[in-house]
C-alpha atoms as a PDB file:
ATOM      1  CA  UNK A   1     134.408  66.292  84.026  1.00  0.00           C
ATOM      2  CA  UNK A   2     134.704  69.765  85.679  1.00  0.00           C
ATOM      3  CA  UNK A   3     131.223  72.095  86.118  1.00  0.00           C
ATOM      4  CA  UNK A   4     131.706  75.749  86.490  1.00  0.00           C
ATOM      5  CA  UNK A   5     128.174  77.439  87.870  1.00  0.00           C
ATOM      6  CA  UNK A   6     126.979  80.859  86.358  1.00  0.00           C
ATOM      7  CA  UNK A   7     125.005  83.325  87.710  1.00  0.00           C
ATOM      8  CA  UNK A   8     122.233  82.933  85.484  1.00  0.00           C
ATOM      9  CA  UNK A   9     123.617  79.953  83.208  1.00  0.00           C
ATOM     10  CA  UNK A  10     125.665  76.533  83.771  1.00  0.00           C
ATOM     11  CA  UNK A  11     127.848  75.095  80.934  1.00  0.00           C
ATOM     12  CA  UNK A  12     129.594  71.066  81.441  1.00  0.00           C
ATOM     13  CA  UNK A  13     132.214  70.119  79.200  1.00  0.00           C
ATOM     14  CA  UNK A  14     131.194  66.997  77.496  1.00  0.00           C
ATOM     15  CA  UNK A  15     133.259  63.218  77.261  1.00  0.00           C
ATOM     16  CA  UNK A  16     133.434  64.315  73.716  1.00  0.00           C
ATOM     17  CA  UNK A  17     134.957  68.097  74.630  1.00  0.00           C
ATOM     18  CA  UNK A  18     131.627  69.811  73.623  1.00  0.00           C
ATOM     19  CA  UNK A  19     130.460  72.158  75.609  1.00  0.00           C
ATOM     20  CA  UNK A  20     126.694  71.802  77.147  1.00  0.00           C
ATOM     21  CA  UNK A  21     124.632  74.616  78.332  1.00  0.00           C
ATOM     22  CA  UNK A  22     122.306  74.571  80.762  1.00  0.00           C
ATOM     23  CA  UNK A  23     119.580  76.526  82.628  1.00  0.00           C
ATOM     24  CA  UNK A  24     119.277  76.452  85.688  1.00  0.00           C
ATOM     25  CA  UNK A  25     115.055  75.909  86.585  1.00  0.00           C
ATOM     26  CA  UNK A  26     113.109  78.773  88.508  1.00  0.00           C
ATOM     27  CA  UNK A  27     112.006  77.611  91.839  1.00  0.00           C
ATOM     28  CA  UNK A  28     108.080  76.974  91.932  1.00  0.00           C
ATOM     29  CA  UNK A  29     105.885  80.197  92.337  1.00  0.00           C
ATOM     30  CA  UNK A  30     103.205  79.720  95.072  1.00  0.00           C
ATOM     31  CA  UNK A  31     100.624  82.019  94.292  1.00  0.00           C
ATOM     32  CA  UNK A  32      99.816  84.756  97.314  1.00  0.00           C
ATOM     33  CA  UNK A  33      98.014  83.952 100.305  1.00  0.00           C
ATOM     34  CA  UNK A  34      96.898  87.582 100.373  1.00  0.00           C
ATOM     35  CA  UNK A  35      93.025  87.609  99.587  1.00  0.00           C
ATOM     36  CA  UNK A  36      93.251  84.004  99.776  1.00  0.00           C
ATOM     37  CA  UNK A  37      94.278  82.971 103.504  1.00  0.00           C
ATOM     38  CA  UNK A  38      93.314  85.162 107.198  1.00  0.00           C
ATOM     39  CA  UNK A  39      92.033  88.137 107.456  1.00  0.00           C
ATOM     40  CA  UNK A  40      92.529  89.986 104.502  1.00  0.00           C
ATOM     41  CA  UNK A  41      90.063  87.982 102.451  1.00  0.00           C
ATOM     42  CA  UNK A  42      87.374  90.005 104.243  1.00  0.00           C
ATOM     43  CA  UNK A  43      88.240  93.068 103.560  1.00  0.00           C
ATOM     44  CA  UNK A  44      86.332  94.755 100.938  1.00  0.00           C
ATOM     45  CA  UNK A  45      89.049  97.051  98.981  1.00  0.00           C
ATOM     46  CA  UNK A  46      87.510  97.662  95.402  1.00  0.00           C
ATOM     47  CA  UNK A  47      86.771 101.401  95.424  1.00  0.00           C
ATOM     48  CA  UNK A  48      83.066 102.345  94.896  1.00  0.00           C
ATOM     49  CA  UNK A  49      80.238 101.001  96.939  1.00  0.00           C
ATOM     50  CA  UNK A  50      76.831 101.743  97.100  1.00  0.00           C
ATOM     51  CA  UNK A  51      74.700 101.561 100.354  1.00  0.00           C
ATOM     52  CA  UNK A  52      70.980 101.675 101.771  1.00  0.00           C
ATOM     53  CA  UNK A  53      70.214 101.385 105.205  1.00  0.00           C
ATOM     54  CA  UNK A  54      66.140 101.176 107.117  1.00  0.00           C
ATOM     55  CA  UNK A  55      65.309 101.502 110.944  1.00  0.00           C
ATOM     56  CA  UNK A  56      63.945 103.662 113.744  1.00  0.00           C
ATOM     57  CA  UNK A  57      64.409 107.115 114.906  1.00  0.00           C
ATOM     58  CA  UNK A  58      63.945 109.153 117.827  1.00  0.00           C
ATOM     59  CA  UNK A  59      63.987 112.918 118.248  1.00  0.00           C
ATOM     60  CA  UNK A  60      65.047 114.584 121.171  1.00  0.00           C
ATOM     61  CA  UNK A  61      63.119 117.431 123.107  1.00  0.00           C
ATOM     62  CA  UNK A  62      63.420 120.439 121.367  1.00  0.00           C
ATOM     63  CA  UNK A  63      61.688 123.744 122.042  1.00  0.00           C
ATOM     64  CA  UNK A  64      59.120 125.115 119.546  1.00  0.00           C
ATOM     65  CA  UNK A  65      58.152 128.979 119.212  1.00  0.00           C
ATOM     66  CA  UNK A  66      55.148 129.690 117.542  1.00  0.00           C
ATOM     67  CA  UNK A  67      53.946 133.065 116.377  1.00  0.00           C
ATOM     68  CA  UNK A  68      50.716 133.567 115.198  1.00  0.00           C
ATOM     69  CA  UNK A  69      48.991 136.762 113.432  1.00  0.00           C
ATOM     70  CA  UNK A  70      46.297 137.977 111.931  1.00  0.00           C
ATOM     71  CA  UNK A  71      44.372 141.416 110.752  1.00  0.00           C
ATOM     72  CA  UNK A  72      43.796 142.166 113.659  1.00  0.00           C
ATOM     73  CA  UNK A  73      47.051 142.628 116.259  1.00  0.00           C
ATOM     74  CA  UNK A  74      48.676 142.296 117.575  1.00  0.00           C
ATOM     75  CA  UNK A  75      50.721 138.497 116.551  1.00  0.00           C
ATOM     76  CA  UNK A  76      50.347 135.707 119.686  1.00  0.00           C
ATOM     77  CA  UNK A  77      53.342 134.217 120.215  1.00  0.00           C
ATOM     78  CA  UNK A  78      54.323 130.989 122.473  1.00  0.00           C
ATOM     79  CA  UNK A  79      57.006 128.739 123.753  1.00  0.00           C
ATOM     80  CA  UNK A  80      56.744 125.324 124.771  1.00  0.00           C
ATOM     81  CA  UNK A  81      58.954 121.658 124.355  1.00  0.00           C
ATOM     82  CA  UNK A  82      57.858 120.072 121.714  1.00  0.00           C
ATOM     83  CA  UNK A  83      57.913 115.718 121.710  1.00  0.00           C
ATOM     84  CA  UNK A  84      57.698 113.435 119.475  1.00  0.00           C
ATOM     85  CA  UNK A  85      56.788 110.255 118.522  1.00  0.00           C
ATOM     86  CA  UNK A  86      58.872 107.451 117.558  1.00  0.00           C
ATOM     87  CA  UNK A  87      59.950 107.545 113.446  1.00  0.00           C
ATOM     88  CA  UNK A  88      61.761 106.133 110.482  1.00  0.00           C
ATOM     89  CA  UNK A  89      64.950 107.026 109.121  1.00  0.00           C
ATOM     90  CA  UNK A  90      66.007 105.203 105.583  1.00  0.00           C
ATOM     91  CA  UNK A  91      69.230 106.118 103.739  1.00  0.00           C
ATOM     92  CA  UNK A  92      71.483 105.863 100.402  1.00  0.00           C
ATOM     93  CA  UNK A  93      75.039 105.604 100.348  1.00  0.00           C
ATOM     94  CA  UNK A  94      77.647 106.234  97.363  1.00  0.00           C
ATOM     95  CA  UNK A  95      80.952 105.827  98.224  1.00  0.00           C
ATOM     96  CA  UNK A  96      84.966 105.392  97.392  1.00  0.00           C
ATOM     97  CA  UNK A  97      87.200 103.493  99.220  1.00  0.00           C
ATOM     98  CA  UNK A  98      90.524 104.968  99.454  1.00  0.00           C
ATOM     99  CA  UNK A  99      92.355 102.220 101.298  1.00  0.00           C
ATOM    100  CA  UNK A 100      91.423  99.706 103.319  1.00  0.00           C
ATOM    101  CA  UNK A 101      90.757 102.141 106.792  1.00  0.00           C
ATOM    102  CA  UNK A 102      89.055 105.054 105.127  1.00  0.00           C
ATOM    103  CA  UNK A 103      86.371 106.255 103.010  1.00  0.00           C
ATOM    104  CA  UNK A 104      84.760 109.082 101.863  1.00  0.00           C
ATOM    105  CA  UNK A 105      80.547 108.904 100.866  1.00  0.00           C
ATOM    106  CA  UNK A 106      77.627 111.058  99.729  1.00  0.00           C
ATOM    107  CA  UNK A 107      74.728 110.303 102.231  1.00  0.00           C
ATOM    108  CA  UNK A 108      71.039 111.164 101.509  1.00  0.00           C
ATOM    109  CA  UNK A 109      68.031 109.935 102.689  1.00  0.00           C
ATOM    110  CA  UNK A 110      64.763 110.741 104.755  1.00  0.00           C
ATOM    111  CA  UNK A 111      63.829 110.955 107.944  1.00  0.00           C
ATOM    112  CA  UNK A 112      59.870 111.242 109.205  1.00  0.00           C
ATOM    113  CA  UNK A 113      58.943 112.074 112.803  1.00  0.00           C
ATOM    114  CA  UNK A 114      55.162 113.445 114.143  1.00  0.00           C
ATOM    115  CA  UNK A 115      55.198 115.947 116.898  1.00  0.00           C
ATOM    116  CA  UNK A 116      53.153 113.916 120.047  1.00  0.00           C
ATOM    117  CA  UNK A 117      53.106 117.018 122.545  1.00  0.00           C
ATOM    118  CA  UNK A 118      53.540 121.162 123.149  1.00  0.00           C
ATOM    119  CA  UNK A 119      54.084 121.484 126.653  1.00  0.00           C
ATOM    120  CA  UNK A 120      51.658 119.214 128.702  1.00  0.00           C
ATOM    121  CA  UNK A 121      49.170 119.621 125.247  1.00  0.00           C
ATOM    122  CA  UNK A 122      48.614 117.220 122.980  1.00  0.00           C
ATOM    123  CA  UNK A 123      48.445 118.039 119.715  1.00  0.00           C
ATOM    124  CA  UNK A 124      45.519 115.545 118.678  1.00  0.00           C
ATOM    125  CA  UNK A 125      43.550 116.895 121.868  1.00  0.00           C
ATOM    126  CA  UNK A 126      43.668 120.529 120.103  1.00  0.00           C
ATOM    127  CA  UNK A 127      42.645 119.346 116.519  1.00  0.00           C
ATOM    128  CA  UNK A 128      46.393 119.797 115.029  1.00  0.00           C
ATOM    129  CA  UNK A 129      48.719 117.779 114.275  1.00  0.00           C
ATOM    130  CA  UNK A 130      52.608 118.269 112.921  1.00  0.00           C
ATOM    131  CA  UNK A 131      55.129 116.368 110.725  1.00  0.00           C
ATOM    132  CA  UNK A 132      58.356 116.956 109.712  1.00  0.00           C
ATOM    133  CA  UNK A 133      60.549 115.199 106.224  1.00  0.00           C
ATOM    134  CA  UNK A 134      63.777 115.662 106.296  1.00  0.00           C
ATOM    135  CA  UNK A 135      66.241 115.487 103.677  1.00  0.00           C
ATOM    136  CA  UNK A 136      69.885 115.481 104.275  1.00  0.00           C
ATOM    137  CA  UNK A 137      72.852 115.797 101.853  1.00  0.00           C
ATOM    138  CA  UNK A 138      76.116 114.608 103.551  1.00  0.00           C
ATOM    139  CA  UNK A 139      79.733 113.889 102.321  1.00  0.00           C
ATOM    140  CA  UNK A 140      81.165 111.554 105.392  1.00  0.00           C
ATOM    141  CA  UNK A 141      84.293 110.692 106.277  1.00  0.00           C
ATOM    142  CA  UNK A 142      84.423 107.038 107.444  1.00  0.00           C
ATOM    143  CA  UNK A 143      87.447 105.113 109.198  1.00  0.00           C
ATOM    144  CA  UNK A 144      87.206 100.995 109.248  1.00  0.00           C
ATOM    145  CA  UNK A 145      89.042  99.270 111.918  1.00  0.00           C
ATOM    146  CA  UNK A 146      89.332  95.625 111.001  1.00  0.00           C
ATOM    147  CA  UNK A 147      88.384  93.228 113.929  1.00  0.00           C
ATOM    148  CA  UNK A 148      88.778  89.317 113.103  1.00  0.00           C
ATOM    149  CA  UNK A 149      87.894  87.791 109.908  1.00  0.00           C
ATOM    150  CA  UNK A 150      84.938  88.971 108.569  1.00  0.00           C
ATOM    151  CA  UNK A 151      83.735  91.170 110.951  1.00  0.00           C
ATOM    152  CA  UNK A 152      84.847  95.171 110.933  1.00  0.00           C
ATOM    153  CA  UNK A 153      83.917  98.011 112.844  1.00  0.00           C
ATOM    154  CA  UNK A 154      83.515 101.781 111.835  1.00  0.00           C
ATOM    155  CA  UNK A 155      83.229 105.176 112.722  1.00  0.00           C
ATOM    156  CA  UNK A 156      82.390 108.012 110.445  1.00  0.00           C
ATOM    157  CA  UNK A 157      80.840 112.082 110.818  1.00  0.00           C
ATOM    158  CA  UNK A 158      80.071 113.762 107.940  1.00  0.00           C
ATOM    159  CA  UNK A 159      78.783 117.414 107.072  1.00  0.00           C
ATOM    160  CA  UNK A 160      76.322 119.521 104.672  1.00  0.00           C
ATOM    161  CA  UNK A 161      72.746 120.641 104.404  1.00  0.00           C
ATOM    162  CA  UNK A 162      69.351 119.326 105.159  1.00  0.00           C
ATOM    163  CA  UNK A 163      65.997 120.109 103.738  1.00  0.00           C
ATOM    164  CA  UNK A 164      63.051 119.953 106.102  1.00  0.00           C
ATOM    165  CA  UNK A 165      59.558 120.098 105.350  1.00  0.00           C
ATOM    166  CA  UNK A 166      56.937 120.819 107.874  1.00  0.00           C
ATOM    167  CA  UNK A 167      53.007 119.433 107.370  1.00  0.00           C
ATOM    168  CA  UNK A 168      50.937 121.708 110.145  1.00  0.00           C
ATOM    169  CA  UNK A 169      47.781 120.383 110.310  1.00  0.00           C
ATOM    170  CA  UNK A 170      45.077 122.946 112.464  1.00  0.00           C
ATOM    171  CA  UNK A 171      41.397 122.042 112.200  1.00  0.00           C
ATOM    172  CA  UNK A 172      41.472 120.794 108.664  1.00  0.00           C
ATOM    173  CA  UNK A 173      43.722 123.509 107.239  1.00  0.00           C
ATOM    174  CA  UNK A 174      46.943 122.121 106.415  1.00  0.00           C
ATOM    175  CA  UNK A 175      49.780 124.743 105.962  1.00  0.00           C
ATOM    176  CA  UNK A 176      53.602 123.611 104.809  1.00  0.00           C
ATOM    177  CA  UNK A 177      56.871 124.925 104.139  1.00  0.00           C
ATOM    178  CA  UNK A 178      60.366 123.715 103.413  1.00  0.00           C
ATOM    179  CA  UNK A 179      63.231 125.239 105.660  1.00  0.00           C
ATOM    180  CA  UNK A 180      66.798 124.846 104.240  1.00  0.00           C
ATOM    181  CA  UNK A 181      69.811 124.561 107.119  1.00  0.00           C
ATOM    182  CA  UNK A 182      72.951 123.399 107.875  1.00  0.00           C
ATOM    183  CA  UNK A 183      73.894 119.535 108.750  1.00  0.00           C
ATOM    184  CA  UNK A 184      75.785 117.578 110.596  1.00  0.00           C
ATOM    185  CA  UNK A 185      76.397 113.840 112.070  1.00  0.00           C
ATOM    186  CA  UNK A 186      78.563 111.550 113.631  1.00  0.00           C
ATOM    187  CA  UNK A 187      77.902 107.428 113.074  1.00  0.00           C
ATOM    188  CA  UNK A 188      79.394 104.303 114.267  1.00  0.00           C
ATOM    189  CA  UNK A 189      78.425 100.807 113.618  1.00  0.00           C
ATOM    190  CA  UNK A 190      79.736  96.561 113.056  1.00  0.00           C
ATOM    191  CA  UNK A 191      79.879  95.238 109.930  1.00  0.00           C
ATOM    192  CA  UNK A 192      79.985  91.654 108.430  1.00  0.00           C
ATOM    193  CA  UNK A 193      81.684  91.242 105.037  1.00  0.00           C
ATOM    194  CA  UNK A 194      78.993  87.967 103.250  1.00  0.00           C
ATOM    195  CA  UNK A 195      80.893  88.120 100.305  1.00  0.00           C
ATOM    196  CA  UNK A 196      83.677  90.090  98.417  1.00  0.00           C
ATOM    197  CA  UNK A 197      81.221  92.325  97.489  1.00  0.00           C
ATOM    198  CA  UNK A 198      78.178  92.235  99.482  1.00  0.00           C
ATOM    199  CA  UNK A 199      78.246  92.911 103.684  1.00  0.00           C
ATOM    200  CA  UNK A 200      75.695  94.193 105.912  1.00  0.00           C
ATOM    201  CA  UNK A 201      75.909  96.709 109.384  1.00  0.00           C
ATOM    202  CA  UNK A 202      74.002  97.537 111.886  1.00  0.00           C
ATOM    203  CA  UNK A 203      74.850 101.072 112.974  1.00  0.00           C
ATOM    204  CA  UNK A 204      73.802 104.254 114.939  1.00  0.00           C
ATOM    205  CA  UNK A 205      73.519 107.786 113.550  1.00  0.00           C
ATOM    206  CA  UNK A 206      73.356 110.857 115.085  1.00  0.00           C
ATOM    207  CA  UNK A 207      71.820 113.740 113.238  1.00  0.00           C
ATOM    208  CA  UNK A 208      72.275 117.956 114.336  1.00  0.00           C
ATOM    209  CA  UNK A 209      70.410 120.629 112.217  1.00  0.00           C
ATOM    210  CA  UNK A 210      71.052 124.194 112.481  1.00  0.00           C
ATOM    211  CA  UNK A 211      67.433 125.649 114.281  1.00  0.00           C
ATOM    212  CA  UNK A 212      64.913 125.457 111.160  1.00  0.00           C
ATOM    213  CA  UNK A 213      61.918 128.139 110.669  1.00  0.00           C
ATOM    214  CA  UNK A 214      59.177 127.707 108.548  1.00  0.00           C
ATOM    215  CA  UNK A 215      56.141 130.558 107.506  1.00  0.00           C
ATOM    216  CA  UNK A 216      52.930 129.633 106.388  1.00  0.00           C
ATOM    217  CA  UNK A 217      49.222 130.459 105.436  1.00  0.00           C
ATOM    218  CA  UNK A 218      46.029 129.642 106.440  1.00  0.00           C
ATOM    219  CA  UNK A 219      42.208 131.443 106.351  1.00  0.00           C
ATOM    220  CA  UNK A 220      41.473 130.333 109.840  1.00  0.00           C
ATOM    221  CA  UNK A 221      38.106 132.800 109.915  1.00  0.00           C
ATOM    222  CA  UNK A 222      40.402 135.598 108.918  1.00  0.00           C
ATOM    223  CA  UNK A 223      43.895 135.111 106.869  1.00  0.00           C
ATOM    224  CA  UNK A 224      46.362 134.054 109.335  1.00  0.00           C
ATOM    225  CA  UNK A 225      49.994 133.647 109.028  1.00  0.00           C
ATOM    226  CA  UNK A 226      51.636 130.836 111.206  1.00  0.00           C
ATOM    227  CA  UNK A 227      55.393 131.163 111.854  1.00  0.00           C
ATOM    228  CA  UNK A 228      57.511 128.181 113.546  1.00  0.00           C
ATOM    229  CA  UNK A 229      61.396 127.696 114.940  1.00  0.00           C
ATOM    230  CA  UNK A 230      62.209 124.666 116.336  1.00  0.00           C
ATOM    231  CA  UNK A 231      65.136 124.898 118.672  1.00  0.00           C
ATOM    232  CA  UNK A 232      67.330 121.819 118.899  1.00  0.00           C
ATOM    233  CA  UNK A 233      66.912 119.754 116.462  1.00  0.00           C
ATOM    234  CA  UNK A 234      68.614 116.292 117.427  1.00  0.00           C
ATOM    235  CA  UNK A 235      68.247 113.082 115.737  1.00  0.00           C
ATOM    236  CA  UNK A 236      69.390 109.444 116.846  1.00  0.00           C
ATOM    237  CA  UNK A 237      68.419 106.388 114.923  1.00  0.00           C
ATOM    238  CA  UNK A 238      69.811 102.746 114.690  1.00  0.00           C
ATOM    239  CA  UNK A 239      69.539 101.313 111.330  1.00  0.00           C
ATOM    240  CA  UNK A 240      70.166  98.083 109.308  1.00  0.00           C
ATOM    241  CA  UNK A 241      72.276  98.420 106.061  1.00  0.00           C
ATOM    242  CA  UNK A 242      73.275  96.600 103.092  1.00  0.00           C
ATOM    243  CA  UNK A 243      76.386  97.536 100.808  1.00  0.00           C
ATOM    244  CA  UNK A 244      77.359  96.471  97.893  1.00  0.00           C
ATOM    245  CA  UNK A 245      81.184  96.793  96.732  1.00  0.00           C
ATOM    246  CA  UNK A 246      81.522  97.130  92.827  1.00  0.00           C
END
């Protein structure tokens, strides 16, 4: 009995001179270790994400002119560096992943600090205190360098505008105003994938603003107007975050 082999097909002649076809079988499919085996398991590549992050913040030195007049001139103006106390920075991320490395995000959030000192004066000693809110609205670009299993690091800086409010307190009369500038930051940070979906980071953030002014009322005896710029404003905070991958 002779057997002649196809490409695709086999045929046998028979005992009986009929002529039997046959198919060869398909070799076994495995399926894919990608997603399934290593690495790549971790890494979190459906495209949007949402994110919100909570921790401290601290606000560098910055110099704080202050121009005061009234009826009667002419306007009192001063200079000192302004400090600050320690404060709180909480954000919320929505992002798209456009591979695995990089990402692009719309960042908002706030961020609270108190002002401790002007100069060698504290501001409690005088009667006064001052706060600032800020608002940011980012779009960042992010880069995510994979590092072994679940664990990834990232870098990211990202540009826009802020909006910062300033509460002046002086003797009881509180005075506020909203200045509107331009924003910019730069954050790095580990991250551990929990699930497909879900991973947490701990990450750093530094925060620039563009020197904001605010102007502001007050009948202090006689009507008053109040006029601040703050000179360097520079933000650094450390953070814990939570994302979710949809």
């Amino acid at each position: 009995m002779s057997t002649v082999a196809g490409s695709a097909q086999d045929w046998t002649k028979g005992s009986q001179g009929s002529t039997v076809w046959t198919v060869p079988s398909s070799p076994a499919r495995t399926p894919s270790a990608q997603g399934q085996t290593g690495d790549s398991q971790f890494y979190l590549t459906d495209h949007l994400y949402a994110g919100i992050d909570f921790g401290g913040l601290y606000q560098q030195n910055a110099t704080l002119d202050k121009t005061t007049s009234s009826s009667t001139p002419p306007p009192i103006t001063s200079s000192g560096t302004a400090t600050f106390n320690l404060g709180i920075r909480g954000d919320a991320v929505l992002g798209y992943k456009i591979n695995k490395s990089w990402a692009a995000e719309f960042d908002t959030g706030l961020l609270w600090n108190s002002m401790d000192k002007v100069g060698t004066n504290s501001l409690s000693s005088l009667g006064q205190s001052a706060d600032t809110y800020t608002i940011p609205f980012l779009v960042n670009t992010i880069y995510q360098i994979p590092i072994r299993g679940p664990w990834s690091a990232y870098v990211g800086i990202g540009a826009g505008g802020a909006a910062t409010i300033l509460s002046y307190n002086n003797s009881g009369n509180n005075l506020s105003d909203t200045a509107f500038t331009f924003a910019y930051q730069a954050k790095l940070g580990l991250k551990y994938a929990l699930t497909k979906n879900a991973s947490f980071d701990v990450g750093y953030d530094f925060l620039g603003m563009t020197d904001p002014s605010w102007r502001a009322s007050a009948n202090v005896g006689a009507p008053t107007d109040y006029q601040f710029k703050e000179k360097g404003f520079y933000t650094h905070s450390v953070a814990i975050s939570f994302t979710w991958t949809f």
